[in-house]
C-alpha atoms as a PDB file:
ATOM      1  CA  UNK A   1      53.453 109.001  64.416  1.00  0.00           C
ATOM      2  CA  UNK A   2      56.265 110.453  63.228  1.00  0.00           C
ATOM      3  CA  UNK A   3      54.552 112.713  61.092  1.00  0.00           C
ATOM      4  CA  UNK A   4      52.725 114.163  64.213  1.00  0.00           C
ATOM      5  CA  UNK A   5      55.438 114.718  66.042  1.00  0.00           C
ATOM      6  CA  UNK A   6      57.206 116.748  63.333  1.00  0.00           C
ATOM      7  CA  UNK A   7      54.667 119.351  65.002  1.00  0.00           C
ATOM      8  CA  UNK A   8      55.730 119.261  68.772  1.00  0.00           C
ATOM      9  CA  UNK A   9      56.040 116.515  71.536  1.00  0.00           C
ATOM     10  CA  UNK A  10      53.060 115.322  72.431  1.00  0.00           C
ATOM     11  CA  UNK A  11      51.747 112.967  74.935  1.00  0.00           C
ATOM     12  CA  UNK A  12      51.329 108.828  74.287  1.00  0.00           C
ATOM     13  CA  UNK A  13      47.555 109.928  75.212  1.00  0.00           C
ATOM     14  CA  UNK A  14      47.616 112.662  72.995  1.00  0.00           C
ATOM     15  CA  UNK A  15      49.132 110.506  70.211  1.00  0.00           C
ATOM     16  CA  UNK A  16      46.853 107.819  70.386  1.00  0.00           C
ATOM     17  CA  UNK A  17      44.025 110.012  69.530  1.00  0.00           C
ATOM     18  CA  UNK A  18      44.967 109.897  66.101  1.00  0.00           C
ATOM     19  CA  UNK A  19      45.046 106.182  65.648  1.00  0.00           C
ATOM     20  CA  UNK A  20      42.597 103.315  66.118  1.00  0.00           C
ATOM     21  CA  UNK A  21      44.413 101.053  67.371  1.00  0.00           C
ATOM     22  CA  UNK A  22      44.832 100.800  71.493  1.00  0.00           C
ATOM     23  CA  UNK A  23      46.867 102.625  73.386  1.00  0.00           C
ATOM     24  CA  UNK A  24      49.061 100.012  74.987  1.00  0.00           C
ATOM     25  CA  UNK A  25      49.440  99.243  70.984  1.00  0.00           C
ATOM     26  CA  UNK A  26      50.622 102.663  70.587  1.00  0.00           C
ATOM     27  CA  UNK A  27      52.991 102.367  73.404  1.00  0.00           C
ATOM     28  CA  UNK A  28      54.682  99.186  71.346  1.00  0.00           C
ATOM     29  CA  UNK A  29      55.017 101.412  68.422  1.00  0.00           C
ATOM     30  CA  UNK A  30      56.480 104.460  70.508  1.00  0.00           C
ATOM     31  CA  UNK A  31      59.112 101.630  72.050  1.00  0.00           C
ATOM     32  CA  UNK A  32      60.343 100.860  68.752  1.00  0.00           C
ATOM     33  CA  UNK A  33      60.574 104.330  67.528  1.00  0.00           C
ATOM     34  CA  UNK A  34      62.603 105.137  71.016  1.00  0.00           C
ATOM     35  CA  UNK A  35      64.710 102.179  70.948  1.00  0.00           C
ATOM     36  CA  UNK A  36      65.591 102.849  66.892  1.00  0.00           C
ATOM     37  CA  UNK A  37      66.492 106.737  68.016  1.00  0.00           C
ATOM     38  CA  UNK A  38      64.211 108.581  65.821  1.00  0.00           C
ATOM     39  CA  UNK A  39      61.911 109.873  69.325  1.00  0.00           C
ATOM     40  CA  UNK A  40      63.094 110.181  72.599  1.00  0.00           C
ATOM     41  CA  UNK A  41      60.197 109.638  75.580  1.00  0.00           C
ATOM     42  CA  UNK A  42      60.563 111.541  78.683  1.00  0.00           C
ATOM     43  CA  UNK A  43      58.270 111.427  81.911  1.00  0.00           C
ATOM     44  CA  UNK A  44      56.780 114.321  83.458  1.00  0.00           C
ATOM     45  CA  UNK A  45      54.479 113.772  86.177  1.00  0.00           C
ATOM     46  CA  UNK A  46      52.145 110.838  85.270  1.00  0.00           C
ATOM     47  CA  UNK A  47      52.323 111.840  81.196  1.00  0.00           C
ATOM     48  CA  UNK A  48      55.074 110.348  79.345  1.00  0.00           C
ATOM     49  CA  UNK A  49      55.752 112.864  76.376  1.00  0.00           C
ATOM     50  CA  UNK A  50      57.264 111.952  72.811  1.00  0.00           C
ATOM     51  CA  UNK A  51      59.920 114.347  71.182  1.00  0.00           C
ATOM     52  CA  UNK A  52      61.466 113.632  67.677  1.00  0.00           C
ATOM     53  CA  UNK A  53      65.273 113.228  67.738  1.00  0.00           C
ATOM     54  CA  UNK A  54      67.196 113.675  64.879  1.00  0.00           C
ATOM     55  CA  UNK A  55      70.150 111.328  65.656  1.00  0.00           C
ATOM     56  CA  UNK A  56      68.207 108.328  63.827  1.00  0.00           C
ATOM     57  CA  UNK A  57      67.259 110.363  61.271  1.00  0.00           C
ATOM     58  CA  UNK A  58      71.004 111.134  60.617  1.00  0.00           C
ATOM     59  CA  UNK A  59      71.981 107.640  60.945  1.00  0.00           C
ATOM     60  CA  UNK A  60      69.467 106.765  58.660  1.00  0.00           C
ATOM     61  CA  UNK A  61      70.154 109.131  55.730  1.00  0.00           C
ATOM     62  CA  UNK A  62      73.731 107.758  55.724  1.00  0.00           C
ATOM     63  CA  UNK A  63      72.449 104.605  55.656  1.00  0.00           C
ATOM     64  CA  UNK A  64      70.567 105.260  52.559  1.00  0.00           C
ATOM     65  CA  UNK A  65      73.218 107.893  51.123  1.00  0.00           C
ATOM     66  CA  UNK A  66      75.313 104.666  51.405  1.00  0.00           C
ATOM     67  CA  UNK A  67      73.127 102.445  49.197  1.00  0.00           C
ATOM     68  CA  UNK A  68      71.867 105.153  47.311  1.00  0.00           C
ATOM     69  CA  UNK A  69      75.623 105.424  45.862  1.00  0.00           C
ATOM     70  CA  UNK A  70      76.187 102.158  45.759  1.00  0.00           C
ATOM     71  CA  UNK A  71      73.193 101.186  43.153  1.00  0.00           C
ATOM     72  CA  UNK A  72      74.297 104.577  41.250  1.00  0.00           C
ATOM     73  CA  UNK A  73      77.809 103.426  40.521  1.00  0.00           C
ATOM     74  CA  UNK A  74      75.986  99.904  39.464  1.00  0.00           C
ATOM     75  CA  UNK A  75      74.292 101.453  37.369  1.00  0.00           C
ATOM     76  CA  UNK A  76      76.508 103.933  35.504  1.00  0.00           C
ATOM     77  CA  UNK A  77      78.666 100.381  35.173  1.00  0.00           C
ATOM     78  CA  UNK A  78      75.791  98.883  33.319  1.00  0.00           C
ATOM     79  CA  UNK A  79      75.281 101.947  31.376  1.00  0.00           C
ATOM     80  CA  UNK A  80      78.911 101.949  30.467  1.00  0.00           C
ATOM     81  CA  UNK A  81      79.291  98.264  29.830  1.00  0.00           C
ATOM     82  CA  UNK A  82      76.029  98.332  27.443  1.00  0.00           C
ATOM     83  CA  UNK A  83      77.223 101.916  25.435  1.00  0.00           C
ATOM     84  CA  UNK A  84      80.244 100.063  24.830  1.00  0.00           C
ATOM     85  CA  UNK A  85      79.017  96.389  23.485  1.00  0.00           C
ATOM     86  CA  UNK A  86      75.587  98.057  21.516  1.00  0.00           C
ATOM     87  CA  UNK A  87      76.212  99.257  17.760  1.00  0.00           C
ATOM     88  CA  UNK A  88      76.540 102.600  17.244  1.00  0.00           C
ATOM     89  CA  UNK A  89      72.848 103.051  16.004  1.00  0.00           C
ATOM     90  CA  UNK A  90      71.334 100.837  18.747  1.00  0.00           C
ATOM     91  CA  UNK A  91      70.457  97.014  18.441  1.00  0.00           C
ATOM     92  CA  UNK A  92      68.997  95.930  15.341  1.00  0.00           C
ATOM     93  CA  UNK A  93      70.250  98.658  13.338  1.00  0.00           C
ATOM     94  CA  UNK A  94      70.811  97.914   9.796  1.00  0.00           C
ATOM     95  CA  UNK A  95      74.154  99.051   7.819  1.00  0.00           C
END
């Protein structure tokens, strides 16, 4: 869904086209994307149209900027901690 509406707002109707599932199934979907921020839904007339927000986009890129630094500095700590207790030639070298 989100995908689609990368493109322009579109209609729940509209939407729905592109999925085979029902529409009032589509409508649970669009209520989760709303309610998580990533689309708002506004009514005009009897259509309710679907625009992509960018607030929970933001919110979740810091989310993952957050864990994508911690597991880095995990990481470089397990890098460091095994370049410091392997031999110099790697394990199972022979002198």
């Amino acid at each position: 869904m989100l995908m689609l509406l990368f493109a322009g707002s579109m209609n729940i109707n509209h939407l729905a086209e592109n999925f085979e599932m029902s529409r009032p199934a589509v409508s649970k979907h669009v209520k989760i994307l709303e309610t998580a921020g990533f689309i708002s839904v506004t009514d005009v007339g009897r259509e309710r149209y679907c625009t992509l927000k960018k607030d929970g986009f933001e919110e979740l890129q810091s989310w993952i900027s957050y864990f994508d630094q911690f597991w880095l500095t995990k990481l470089q700590k397990l890098e460091d901690l095994l370049n410091n207790k392997l031999p110099p030639d790697g394990p199972g070298a022979k002198s």
